[in-house]
N, C-alpha and C. Protein backbone atom coordinates (compact mmCIF):
# COMPACT_ATOMS: atom_id res chain seq x y z
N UNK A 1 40.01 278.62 189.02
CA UNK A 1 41.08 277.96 188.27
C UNK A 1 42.41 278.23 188.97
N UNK A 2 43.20 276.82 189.37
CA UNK A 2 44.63 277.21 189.76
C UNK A 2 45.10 278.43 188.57
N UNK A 3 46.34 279.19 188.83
CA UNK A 3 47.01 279.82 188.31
C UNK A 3 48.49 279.50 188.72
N UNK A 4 48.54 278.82 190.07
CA UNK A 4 50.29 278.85 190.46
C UNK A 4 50.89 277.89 189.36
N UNK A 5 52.05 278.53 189.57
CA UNK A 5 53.23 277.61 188.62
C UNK A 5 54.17 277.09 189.29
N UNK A 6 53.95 275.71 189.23
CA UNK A 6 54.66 274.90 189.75
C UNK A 6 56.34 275.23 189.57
N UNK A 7 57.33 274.92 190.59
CA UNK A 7 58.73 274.95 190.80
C UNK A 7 59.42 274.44 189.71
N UNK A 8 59.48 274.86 188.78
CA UNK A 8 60.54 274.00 187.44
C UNK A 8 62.19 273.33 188.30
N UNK A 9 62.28 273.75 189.76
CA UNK A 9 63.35 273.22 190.14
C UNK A 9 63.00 271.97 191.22
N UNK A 10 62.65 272.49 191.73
CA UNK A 10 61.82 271.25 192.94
C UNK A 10 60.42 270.43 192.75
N UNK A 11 60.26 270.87 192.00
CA UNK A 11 58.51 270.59 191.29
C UNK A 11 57.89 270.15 192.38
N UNK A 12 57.91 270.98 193.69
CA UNK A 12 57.06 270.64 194.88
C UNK A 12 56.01 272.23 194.96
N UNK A 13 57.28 273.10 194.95
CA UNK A 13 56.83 274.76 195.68
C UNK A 13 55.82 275.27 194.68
N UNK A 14 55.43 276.37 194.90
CA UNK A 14 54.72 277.10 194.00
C UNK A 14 55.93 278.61 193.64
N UNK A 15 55.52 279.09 192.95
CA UNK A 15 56.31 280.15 192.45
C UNK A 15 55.43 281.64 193.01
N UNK A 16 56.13 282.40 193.86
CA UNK A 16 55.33 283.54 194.17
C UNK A 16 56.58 284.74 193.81
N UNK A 17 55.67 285.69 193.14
CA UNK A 17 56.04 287.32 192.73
C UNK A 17 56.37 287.84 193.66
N UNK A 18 57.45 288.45 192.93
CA UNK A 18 58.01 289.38 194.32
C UNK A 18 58.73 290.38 193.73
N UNK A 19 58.86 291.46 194.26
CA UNK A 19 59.62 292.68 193.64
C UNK A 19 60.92 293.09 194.58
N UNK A 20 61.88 293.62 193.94
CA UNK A 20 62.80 294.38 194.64
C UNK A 20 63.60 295.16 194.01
N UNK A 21 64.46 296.37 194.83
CA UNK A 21 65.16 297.40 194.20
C UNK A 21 66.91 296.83 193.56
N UNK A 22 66.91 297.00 192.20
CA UNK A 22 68.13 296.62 191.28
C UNK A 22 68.82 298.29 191.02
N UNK A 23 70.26 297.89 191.64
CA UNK A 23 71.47 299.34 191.13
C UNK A 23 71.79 299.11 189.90
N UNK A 24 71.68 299.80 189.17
CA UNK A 24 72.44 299.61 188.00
C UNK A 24 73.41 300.67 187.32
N UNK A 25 74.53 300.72 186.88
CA UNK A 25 75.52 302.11 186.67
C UNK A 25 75.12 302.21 184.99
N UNK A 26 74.82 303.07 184.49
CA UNK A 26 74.63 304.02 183.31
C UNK A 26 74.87 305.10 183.11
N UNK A 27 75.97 305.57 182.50
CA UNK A 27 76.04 306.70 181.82
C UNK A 27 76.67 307.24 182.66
N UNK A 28 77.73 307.22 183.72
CA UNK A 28 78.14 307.57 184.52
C UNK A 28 76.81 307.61 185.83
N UNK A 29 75.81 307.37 186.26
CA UNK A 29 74.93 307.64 186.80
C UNK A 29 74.52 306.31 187.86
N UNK A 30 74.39 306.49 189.02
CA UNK A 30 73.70 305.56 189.96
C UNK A 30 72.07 304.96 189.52
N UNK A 31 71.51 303.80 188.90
CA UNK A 31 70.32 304.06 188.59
C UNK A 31 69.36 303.24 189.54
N UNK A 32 68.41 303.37 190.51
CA UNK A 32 67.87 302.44 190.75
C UNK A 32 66.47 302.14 190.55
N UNK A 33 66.08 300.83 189.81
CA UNK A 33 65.18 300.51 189.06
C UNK A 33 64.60 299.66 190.00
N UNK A 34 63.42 299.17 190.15
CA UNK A 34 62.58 297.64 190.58
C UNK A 34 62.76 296.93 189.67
N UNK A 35 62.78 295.05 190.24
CA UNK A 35 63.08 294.49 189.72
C UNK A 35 62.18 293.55 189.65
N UNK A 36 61.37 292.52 189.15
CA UNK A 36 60.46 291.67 189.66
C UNK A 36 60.89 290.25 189.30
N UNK A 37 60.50 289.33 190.21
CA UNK A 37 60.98 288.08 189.60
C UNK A 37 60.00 287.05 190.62
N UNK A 38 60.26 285.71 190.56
CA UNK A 38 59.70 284.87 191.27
C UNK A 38 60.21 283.98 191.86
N UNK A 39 59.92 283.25 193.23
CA UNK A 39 60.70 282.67 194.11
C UNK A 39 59.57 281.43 194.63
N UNK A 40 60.38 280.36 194.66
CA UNK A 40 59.78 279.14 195.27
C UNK A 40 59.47 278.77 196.74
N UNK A 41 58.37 278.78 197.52
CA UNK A 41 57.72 278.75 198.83
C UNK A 41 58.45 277.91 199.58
N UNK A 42 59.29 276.72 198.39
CA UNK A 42 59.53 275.49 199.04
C UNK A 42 61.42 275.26 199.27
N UNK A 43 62.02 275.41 197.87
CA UNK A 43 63.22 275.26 197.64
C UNK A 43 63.93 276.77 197.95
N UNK A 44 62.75 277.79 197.93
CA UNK A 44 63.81 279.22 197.49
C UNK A 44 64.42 279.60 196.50
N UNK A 45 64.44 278.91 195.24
CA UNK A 45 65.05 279.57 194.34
C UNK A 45 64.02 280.40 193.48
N UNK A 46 65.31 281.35 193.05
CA UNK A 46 65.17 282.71 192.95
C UNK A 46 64.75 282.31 191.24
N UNK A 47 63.51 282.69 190.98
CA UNK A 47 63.83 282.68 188.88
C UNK A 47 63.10 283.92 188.42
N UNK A 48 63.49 284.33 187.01
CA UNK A 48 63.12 285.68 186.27
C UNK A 48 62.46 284.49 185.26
N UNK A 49 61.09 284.90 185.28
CA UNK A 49 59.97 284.03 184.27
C UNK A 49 60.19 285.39 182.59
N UNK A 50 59.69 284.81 181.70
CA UNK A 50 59.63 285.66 180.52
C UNK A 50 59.20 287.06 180.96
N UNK A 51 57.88 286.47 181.46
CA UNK A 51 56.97 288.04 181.42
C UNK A 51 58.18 288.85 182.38
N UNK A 52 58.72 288.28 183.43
CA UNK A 52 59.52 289.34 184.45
C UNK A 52 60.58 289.97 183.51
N UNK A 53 61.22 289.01 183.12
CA UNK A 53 62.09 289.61 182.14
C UNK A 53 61.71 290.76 180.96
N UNK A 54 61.13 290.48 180.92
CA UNK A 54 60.25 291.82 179.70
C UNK A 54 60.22 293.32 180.59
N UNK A 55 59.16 292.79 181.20
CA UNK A 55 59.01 294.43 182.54
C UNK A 55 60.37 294.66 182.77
N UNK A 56 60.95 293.86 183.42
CA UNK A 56 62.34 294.82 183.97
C UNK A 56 62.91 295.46 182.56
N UNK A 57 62.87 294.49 181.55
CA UNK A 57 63.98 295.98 180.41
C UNK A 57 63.13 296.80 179.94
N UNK A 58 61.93 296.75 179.75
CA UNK A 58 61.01 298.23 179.84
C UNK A 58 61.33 299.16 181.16
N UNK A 59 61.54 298.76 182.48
CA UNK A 59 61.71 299.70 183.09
C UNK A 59 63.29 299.77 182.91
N UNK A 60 63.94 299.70 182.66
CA UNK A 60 65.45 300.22 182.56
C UNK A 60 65.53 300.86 181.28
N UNK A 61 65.13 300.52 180.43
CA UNK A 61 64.59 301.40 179.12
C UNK A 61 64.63 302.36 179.28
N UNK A 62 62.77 302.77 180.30
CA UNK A 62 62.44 304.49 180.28
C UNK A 62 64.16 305.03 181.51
N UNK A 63 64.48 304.00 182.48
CA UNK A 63 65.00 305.33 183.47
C UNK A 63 66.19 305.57 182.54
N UNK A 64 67.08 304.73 181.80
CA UNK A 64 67.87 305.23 180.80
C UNK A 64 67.69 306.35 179.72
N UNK A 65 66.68 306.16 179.25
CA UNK A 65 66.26 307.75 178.55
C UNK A 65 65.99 308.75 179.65
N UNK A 66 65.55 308.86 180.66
CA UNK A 66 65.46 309.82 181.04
C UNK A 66 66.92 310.20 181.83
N UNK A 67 67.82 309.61 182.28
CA UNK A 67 68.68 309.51 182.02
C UNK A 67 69.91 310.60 180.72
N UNK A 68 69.55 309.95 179.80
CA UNK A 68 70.04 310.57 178.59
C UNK A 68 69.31 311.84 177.99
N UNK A 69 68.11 311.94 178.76
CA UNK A 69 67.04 313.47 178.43
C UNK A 69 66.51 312.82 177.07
N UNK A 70 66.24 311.83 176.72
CA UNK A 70 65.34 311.34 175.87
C UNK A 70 63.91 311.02 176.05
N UNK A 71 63.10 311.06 174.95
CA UNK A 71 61.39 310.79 175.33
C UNK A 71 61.67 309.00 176.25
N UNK A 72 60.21 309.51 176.44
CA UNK A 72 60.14 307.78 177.06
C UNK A 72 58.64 307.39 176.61
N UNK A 73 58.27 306.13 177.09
CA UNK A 73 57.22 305.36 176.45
C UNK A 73 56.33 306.34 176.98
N UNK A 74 56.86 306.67 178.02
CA UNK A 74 55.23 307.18 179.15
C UNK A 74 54.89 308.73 177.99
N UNK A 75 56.01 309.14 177.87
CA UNK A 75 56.01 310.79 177.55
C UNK A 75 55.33 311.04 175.92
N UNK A 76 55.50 309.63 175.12
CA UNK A 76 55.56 309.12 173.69
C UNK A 76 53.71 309.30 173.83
N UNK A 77 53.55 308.47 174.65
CA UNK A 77 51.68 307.93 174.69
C UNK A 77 51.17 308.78 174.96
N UNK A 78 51.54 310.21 175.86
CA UNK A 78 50.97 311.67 176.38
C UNK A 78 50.54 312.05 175.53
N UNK A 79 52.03 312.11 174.65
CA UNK A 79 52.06 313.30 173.43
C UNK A 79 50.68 312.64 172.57
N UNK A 80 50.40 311.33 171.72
CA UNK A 80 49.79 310.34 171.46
C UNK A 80 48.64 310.52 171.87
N UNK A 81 47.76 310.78 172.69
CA UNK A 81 46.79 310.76 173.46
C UNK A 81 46.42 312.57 173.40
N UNK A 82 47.15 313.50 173.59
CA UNK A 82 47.01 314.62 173.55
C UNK A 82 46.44 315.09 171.66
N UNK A 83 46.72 314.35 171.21
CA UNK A 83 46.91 314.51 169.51
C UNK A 83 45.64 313.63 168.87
N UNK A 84 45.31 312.82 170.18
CA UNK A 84 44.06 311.86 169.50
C UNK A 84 44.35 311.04 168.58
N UNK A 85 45.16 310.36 168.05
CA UNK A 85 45.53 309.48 166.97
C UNK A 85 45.83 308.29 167.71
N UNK A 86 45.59 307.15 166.63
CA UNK A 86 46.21 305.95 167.07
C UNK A 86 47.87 305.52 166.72
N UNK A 87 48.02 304.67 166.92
CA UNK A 87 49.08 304.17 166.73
C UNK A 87 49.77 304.23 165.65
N UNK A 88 48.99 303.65 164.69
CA UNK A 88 48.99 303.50 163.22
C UNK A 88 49.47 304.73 162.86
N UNK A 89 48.26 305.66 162.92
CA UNK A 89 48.48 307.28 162.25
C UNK A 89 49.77 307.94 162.88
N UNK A 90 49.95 307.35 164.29
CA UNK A 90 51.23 307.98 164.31
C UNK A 90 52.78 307.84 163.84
N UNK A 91 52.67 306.74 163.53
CA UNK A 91 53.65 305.94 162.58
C UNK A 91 53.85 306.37 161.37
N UNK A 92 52.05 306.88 161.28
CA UNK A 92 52.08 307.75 159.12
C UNK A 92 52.50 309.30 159.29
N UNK A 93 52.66 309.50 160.55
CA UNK A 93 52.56 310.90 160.84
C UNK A 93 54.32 311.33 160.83
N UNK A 94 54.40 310.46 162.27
CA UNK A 94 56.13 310.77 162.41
C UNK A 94 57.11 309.63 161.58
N UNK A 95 56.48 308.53 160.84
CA UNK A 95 57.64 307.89 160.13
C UNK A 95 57.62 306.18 161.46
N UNK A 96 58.70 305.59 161.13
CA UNK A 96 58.49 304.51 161.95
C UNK A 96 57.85 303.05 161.55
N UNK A 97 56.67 303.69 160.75
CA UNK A 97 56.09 302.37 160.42
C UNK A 97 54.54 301.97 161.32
N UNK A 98 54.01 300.63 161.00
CA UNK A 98 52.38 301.06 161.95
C UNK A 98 52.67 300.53 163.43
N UNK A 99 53.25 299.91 163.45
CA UNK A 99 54.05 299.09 165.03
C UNK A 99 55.27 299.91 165.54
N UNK A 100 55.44 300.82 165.34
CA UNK A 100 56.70 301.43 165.74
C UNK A 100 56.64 302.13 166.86
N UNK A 101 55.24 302.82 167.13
CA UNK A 101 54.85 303.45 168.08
C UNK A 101 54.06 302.81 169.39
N UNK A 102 53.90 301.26 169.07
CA UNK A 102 53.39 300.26 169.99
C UNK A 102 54.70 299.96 170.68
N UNK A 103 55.83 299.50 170.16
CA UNK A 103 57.51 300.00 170.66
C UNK A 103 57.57 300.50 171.45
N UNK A 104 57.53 302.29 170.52
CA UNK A 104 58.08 303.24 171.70
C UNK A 104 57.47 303.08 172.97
N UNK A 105 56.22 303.33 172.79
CA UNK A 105 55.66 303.37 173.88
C UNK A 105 55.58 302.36 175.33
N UNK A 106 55.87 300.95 174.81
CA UNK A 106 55.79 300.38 175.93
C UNK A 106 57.43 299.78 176.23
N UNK A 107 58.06 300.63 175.53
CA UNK A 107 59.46 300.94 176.10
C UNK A 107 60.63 299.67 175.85
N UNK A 108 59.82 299.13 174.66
CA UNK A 108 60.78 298.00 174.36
C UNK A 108 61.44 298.46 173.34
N UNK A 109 61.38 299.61 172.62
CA UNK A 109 62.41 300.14 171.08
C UNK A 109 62.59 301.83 171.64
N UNK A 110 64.03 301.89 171.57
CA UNK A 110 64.06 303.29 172.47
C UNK A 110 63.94 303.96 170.48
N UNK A 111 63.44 305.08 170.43
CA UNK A 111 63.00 306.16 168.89
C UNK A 111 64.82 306.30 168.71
N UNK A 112 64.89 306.30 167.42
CA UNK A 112 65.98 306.56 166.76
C UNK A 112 66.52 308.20 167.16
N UNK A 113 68.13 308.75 166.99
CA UNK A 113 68.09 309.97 167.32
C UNK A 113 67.00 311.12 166.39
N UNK A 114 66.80 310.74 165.26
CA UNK A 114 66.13 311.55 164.54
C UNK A 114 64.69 311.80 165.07
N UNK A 115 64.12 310.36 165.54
CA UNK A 115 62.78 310.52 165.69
C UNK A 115 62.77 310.86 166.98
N UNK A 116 63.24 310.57 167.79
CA UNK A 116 63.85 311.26 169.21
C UNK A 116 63.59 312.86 169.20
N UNK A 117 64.40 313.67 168.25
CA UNK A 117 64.38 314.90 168.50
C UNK A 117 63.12 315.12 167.72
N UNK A 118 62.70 315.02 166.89
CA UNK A 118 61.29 314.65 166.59
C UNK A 118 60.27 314.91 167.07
N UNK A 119 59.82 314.29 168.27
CA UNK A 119 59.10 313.89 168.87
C UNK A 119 59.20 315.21 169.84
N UNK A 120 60.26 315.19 170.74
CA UNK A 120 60.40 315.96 171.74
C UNK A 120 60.25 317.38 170.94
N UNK A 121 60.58 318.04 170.02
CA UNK A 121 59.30 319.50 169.41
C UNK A 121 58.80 319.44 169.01
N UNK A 122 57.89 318.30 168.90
CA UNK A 122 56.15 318.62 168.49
C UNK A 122 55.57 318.87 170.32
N UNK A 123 56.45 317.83 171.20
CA UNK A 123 56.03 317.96 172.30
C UNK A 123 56.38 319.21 172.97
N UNK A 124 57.13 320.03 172.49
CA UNK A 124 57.50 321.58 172.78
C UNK A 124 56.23 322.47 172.25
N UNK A 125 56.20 321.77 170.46
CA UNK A 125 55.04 322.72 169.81
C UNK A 125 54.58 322.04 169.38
N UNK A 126 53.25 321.81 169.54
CA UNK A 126 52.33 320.90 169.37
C UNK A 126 51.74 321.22 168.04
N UNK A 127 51.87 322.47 167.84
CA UNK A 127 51.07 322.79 166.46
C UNK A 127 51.93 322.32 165.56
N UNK A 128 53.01 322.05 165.58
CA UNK A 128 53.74 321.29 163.97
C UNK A 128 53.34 320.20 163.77
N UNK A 129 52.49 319.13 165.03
CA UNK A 129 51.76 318.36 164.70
C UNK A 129 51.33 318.40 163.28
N UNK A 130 50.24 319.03 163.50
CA UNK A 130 48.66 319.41 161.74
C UNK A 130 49.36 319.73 160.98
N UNK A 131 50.86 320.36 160.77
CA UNK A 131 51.20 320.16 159.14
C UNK A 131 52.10 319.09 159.26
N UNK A 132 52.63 318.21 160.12
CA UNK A 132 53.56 316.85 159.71
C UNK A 132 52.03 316.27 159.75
N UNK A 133 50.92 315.57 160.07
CA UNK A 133 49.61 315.33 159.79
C UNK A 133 49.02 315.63 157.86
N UNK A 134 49.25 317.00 157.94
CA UNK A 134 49.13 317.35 156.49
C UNK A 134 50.00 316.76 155.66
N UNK A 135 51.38 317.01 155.71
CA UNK A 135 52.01 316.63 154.91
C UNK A 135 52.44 315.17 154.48
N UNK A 136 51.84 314.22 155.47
CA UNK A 136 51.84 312.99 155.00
C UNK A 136 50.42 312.45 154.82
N UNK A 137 49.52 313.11 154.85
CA UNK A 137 48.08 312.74 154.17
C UNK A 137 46.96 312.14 155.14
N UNK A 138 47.07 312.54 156.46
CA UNK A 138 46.49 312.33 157.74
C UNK A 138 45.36 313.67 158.26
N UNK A 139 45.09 313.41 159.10
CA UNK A 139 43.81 315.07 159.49
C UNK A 139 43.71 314.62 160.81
N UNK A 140 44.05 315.80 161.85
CA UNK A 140 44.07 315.27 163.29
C UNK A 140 42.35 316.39 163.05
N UNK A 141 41.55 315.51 164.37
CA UNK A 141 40.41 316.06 164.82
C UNK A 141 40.18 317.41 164.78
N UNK A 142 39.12 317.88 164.68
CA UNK A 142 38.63 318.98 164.74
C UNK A 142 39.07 319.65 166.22
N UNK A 143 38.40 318.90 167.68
CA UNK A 143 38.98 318.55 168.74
C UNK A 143 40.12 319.17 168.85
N UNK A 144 41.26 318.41 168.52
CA UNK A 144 42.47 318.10 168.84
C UNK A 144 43.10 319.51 168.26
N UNK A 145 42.41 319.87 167.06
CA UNK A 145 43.11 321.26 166.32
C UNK A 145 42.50 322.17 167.13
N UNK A 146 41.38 322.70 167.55
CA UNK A 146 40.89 323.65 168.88
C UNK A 146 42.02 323.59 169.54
N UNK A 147 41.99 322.37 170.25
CA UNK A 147 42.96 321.91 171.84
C UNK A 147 44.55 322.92 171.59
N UNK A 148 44.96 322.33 170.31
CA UNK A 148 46.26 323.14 169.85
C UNK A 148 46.13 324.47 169.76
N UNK A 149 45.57 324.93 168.98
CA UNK A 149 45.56 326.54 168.79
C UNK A 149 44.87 327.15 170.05
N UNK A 150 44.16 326.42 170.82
CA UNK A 150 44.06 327.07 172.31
C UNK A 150 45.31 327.31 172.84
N UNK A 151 46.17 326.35 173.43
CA UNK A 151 47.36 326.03 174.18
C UNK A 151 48.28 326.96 173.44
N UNK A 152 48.05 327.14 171.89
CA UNK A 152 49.44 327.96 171.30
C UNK A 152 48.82 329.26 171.64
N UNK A 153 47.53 330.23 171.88
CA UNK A 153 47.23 331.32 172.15
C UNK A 153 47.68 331.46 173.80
N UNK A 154 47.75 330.51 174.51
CA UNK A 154 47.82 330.76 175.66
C UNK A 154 49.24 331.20 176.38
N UNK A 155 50.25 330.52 175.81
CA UNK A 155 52.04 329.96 175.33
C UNK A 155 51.88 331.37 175.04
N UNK A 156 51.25 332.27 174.03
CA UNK A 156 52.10 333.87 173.47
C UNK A 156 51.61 334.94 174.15
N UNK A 157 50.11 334.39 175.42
CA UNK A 157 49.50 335.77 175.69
C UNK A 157 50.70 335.32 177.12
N UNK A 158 51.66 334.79 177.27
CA UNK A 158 51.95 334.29 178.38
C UNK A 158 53.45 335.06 178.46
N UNK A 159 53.94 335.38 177.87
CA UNK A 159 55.22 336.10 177.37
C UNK A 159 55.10 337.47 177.36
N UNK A 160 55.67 338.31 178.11
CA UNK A 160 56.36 339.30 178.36
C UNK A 160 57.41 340.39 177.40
N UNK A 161 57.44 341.51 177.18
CA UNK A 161 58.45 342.16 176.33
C UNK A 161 59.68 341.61 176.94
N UNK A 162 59.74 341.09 177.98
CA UNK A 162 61.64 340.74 178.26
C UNK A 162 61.72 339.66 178.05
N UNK A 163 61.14 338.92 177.98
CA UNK A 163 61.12 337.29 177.15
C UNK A 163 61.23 337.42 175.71
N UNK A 164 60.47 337.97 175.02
CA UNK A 164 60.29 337.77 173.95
C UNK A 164 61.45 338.87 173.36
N UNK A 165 61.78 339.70 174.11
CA UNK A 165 63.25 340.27 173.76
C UNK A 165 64.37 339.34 173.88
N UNK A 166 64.44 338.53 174.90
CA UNK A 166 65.59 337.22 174.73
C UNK A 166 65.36 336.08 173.68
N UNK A 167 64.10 336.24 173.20
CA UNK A 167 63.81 335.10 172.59
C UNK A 167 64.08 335.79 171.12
N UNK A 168 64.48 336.74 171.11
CA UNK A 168 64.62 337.32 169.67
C UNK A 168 66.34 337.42 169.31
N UNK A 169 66.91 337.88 170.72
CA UNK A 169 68.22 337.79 171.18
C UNK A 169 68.55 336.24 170.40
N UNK A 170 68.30 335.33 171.28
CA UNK A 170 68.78 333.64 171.27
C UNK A 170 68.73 334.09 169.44
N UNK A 171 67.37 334.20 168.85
CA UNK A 171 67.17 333.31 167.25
C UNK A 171 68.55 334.63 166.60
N UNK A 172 68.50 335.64 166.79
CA UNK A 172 69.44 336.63 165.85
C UNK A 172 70.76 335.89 166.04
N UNK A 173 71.44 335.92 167.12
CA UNK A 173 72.49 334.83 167.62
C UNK A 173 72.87 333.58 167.35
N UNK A 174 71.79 333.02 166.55
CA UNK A 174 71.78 331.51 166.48
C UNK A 174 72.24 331.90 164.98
N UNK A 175 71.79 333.05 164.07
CA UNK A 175 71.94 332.98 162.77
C UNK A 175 73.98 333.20 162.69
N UNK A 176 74.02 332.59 161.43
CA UNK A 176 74.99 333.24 160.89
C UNK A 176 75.48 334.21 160.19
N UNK A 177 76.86 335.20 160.57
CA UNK A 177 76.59 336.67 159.02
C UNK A 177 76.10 336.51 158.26
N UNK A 178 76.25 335.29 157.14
CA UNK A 178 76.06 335.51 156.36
C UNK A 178 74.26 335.29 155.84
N UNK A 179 73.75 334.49 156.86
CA UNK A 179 72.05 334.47 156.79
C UNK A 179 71.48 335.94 157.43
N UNK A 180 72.35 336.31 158.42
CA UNK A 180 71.93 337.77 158.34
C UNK A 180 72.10 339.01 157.75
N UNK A 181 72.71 338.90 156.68
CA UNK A 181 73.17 340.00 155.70
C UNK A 181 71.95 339.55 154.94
N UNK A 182 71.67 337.98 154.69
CA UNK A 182 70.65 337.89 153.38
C UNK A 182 69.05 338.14 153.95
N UNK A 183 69.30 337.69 155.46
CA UNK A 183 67.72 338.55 155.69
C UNK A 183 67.77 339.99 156.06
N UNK A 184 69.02 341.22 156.07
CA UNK A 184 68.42 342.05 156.19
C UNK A 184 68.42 342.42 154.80
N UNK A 185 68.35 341.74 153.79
CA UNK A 185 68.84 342.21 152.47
C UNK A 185 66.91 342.24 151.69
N UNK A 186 66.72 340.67 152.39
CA UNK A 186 65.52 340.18 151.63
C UNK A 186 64.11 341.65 152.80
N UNK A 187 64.18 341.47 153.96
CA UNK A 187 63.48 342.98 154.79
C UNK A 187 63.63 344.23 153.74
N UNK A 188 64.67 344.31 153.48
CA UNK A 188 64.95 346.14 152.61
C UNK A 188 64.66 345.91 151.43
N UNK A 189 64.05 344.75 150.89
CA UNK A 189 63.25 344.76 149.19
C UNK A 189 62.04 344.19 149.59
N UNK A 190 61.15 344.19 150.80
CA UNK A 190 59.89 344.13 151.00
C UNK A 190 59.38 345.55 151.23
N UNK A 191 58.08 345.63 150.94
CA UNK A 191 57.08 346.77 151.99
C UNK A 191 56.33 346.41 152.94
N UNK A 192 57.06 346.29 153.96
CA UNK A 192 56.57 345.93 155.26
C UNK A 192 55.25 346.66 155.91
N UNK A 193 54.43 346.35 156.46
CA UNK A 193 53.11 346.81 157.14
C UNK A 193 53.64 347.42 158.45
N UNK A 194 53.29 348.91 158.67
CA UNK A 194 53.81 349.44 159.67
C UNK A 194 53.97 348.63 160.69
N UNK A 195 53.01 347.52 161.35
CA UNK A 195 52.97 346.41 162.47
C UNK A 195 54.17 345.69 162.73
N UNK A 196 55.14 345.86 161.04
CA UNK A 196 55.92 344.57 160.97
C UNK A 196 57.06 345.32 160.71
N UNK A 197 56.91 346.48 161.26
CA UNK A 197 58.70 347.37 161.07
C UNK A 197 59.75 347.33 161.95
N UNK A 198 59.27 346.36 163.21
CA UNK A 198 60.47 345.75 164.28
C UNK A 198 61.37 344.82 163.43
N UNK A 199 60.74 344.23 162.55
CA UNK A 199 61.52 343.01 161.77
C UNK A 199 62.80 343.52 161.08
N UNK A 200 62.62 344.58 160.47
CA UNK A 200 63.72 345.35 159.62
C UNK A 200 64.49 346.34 161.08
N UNK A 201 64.13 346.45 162.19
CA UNK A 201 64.85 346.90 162.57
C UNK A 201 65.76 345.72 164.06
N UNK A 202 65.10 344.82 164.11
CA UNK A 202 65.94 343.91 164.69
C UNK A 202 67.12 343.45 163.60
N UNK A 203 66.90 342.78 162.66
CA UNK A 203 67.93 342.46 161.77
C UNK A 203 68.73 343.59 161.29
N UNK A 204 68.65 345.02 160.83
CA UNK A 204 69.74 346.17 160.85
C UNK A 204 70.45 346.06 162.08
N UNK A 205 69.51 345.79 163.51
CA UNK A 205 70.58 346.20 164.50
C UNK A 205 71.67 344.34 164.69
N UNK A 206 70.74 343.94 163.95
CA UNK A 206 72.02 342.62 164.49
C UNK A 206 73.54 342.50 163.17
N UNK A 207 72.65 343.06 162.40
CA UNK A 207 73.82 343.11 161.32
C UNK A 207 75.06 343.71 161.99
């Protein structure tokens, strides 16, 4: 079966695909994207058919989020695929709707800021997955819950006393006086399990 498409300008040529590199300025930033479009054998003119037009703002899409340090379609479908769910469920999972994540992903709806940051810490911690799953009335695989609590045992046997001393540093720091007066308040009316007597003494010393 022919497939060429005749010249809508010369109606002699055929129309052949062709790609090339497009600059584009964003965000203060040099960006350069491929561009695809189609050109006539006969007349030379240059045309952007629908479908070309589509691809190119999917690809200016993702390099703009990444760009801006936002997810992208590619990073959306990982996470997606890592979690075993479809589309649908991920829509019931993170919000969005059942097509919302057919969007993200193929980079025609960049995720709202909310679902944006969203997205990017489950993709930090994967285990908040199974309770945003729980809490909207979903059940990721048996599979998929192994896969997680593997990867999260692996993430803590992987950390060091001087890591996990900065990482205690950053969260005490992040609090405010007054959340740390009320957790060393709520520590000194527990009975802590000898295991768990760093807790009362990180928060005394940050007080």
């Amino acid at each position: 079966m022919n497939t060429s498409t005749i010249c809508p300008v010369c109606g002699e040529g055929t129309l052949q695909a062709d790609q090339a590199a497009n600059i584009i300025a964003y965000n203060g930033s040099q960006l350069t994207v491929p561009r695809v479009f189609h050109w006539c054998n006969v007349c030379g003119t240059e045309l952007t058919l629908t479908d070309d037009a589509r691809i190119n703002a999917r690809v200016c899409m993702s390099e703009k989020q990444k760009v801006l340090g936002k997810v992208t379609g590619k990073s959306i479908r990982e996470l997606r695929k890592y979690l075993g769910i479809t589309q649908e469920n991920a829509g019931k999972i993170f919000g969005g709707g059942p097509v919302a994540f057919c969007k993200y992903e193929n980079d025609d709806l960049a995720p709202s800021e909310p679902m944006d940051n969203l997205l990017w810490l489950v993709q930090k911690f994967p285990s908040l997955a199974k309770d945003l799953a729980e809490r909207n009335g979903c059940t990721l695989s048996e599979e998929c819950t192994r896969k997680i609590a593997s990867d999260v045992n692996v993430a803590f046997s992987e950390i060091d006393e001087a890591s996990s001393q900065r990482m205690v540093t950053s969260i005490t720091n992040a609090l405010s006086v007054s959340h740390l007066g009320w957790a060393s308040a709520c520590v000194a009316n527990t009975h802590a399990e000898p295991e768990n007597q760093n807790y009362s003494l990180i928060f005394a010393e940050a007080a």
